[in-house]
C-alpha atoms as a PDB file:
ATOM      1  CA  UNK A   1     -68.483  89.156 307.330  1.00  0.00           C
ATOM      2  CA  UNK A   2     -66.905  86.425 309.413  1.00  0.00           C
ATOM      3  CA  UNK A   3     -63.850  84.278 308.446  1.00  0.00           C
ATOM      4  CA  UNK A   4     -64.857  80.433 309.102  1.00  0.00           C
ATOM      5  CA  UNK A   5     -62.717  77.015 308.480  1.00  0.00           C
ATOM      6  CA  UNK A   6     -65.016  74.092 307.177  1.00  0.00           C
ATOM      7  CA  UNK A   7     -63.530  70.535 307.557  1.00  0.00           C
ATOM      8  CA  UNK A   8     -65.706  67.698 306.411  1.00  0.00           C
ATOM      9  CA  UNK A   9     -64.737  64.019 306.187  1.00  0.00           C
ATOM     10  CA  UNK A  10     -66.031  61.932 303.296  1.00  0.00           C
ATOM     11  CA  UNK A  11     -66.909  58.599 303.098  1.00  0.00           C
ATOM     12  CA  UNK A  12     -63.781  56.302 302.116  1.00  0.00           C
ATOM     13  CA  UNK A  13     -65.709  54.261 298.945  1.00  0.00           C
ATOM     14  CA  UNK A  14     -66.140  57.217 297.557  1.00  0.00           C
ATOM     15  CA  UNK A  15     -64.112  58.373 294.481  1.00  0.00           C
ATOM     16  CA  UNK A  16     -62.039  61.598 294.381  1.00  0.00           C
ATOM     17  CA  UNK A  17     -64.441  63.302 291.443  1.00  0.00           C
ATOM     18  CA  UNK A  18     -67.304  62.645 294.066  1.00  0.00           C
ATOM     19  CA  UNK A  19     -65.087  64.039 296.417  1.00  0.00           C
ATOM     20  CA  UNK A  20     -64.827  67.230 294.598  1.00  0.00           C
ATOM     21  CA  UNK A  21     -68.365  67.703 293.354  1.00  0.00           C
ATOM     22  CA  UNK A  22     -69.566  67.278 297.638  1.00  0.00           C
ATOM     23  CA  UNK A  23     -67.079  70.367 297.488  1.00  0.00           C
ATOM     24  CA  UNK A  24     -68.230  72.160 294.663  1.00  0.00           C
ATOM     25  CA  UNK A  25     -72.075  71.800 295.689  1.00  0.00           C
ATOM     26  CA  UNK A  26     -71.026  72.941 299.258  1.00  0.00           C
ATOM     27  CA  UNK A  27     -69.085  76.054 297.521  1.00  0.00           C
ATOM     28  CA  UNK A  28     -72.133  76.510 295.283  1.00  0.00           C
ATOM     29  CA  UNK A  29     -74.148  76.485 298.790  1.00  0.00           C
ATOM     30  CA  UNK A  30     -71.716  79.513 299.747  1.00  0.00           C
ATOM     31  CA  UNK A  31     -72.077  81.764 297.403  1.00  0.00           C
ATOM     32  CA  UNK A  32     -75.997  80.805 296.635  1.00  0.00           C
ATOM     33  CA  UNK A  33     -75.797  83.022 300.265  1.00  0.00           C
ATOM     34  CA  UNK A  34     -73.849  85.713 299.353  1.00  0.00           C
ATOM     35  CA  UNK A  35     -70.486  84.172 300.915  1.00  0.00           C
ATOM     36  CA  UNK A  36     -67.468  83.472 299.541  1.00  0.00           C
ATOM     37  CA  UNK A  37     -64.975  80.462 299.673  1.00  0.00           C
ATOM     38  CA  UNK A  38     -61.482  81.625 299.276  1.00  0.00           C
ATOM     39  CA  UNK A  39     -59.987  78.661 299.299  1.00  0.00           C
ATOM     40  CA  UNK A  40     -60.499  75.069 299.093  1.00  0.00           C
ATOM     41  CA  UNK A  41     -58.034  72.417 299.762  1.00  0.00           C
ATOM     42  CA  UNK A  42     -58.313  68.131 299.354  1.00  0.00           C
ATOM     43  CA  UNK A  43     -55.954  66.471 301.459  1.00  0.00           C
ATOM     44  CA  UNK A  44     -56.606  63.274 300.426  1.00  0.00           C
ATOM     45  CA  UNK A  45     -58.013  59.768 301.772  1.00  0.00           C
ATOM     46  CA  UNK A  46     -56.069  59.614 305.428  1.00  0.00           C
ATOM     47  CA  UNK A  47     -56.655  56.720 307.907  1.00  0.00           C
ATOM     48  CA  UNK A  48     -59.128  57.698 310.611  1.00  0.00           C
ATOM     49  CA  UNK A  49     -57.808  57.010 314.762  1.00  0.00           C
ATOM     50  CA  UNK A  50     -60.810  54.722 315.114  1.00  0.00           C
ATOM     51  CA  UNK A  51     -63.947  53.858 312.600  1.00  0.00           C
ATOM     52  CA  UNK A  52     -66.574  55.768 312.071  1.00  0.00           C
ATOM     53  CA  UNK A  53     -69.327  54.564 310.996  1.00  0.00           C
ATOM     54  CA  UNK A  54     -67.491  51.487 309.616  1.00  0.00           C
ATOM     55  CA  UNK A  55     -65.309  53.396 307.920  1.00  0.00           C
ATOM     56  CA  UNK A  56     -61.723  53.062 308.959  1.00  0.00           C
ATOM     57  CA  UNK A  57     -60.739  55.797 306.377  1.00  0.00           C
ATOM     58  CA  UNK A  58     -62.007  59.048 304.814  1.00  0.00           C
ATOM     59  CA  UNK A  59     -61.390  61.544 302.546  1.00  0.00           C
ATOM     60  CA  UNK A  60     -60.627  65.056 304.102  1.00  0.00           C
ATOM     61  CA  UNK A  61     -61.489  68.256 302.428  1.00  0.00           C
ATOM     62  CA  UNK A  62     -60.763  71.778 304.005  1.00  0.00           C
ATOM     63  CA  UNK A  63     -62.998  75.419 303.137  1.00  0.00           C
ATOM     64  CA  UNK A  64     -61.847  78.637 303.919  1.00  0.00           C
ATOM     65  CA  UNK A  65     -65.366  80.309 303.999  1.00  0.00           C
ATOM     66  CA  UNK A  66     -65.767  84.173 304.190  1.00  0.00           C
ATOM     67  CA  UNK A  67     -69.831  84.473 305.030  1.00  0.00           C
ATOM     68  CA  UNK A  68     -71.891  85.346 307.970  1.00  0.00           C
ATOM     69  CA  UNK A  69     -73.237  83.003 310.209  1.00  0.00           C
ATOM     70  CA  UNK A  70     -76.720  82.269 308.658  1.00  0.00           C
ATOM     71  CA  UNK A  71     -74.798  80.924 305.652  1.00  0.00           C
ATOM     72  CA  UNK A  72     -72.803  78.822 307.773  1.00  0.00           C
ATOM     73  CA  UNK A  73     -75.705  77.452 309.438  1.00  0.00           C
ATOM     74  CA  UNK A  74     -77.359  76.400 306.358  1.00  0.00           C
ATOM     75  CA  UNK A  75     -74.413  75.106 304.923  1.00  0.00           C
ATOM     76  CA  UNK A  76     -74.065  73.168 308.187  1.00  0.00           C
ATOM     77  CA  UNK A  77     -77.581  71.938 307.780  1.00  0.00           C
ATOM     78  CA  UNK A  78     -76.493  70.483 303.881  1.00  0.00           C
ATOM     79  CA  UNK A  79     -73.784  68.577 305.521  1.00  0.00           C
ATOM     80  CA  UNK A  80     -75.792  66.647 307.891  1.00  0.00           C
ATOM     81  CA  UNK A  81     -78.482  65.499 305.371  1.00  0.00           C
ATOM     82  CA  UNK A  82     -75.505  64.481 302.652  1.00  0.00           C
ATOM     83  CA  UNK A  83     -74.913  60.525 303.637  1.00  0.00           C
ATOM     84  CA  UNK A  84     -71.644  60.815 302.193  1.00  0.00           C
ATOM     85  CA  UNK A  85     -70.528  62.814 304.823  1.00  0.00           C
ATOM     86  CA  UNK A  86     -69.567  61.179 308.416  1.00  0.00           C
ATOM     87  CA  UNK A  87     -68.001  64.266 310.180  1.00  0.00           C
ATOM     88  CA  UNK A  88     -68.173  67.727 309.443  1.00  0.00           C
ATOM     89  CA  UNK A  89     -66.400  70.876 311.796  1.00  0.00           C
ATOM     90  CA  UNK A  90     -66.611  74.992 311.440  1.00  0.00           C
ATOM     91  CA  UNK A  91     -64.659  77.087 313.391  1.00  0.00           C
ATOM     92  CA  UNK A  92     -64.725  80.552 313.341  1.00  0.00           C
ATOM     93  CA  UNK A  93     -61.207  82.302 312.923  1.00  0.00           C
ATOM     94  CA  UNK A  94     -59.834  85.747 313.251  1.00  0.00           C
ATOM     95  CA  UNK A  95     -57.867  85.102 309.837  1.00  0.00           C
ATOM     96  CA  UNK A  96     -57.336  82.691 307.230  1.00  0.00           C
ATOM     97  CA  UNK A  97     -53.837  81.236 306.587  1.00  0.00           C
ATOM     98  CA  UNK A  98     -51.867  82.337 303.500  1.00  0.00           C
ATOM     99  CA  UNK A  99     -50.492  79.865 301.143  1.00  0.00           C
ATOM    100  CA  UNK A 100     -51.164  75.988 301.978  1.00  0.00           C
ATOM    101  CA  UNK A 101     -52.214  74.937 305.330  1.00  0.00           C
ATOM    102  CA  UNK A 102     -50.069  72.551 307.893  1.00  0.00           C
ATOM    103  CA  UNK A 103     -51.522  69.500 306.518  1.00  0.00           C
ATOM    104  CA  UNK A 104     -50.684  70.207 302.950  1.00  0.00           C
ATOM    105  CA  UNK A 105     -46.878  71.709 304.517  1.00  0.00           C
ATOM    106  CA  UNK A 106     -46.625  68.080 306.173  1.00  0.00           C
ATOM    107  CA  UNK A 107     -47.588  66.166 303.278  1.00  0.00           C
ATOM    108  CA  UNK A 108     -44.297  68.171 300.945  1.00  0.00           C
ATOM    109  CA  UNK A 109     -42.015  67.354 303.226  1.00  0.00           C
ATOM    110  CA  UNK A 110     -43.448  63.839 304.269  1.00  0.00           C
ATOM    111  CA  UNK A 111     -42.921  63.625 300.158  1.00  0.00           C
ATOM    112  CA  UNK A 112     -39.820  65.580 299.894  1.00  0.00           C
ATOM    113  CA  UNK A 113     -38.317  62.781 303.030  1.00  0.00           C
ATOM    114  CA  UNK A 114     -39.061  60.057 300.658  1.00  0.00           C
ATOM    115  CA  UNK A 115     -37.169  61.271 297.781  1.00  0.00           C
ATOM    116  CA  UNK A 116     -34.559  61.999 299.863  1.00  0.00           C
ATOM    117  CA  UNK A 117     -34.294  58.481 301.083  1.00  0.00           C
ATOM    118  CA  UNK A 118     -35.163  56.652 297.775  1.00  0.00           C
ATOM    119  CA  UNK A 119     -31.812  58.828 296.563  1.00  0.00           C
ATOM    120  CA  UNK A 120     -29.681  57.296 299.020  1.00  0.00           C
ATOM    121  CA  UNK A 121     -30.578  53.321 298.589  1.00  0.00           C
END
């Protein structure tokens, strides 16, 4: 089976247990195929480099799919009915990333820079 990364951006009115259940049914759209998400990861509501669809935000959501490439077509196909979705992108990689990704590394220490500063006022 192939290794793919699944990025999909969410509308910004939406609220973060919508959020999660547009990830749940596109896990449950995995495995209904005989694939497998490993892992799934929110990063949160991020401002978007220029609107979309008159939305100047969006919630970002990242799955690490294990599947071949039917599933991924399918699941593809899901995505671009769902109106609550304004971008989606799957890329196939040769591995999937231990531990959290780069945006979830940059958010800690984004966080951790704050504390640091909010110690020294």
């Amino acid at each position: 089976m192939a290794l793919y990364e699944h990025i999909f951006l969410a509308r910004q009115d939406l609220s973060q247990a919508q959020v999660d259940a547009l990830a749940a049914a596109a896990t449950e759209i995995v495995e209904a195929n005989q694939g497998k998400v490993t892992k799934t990861e929110t990063w949160g509501l991020k401002s978007l480099a220029y609107k979309i669809e008159r939305n100047r935000k969006a919630h970002f959501v990242l799955l690490n799919i294990d599947a071949p490439g039917s599933v991924v077509a399918e699941l593809e196909r899901q995505t671009r009915i769902n109106e609550d979705v304004i971008r989606y992108l799957t890329i196939r990689v040769d591995e999937h990333e231990d531990g959290p990704s780069v945006m979830m590394r940059k958010n800690e220490r984004e966080r951790k820079r704050r504390t640091d500063r909010e110690e020294r006022d």
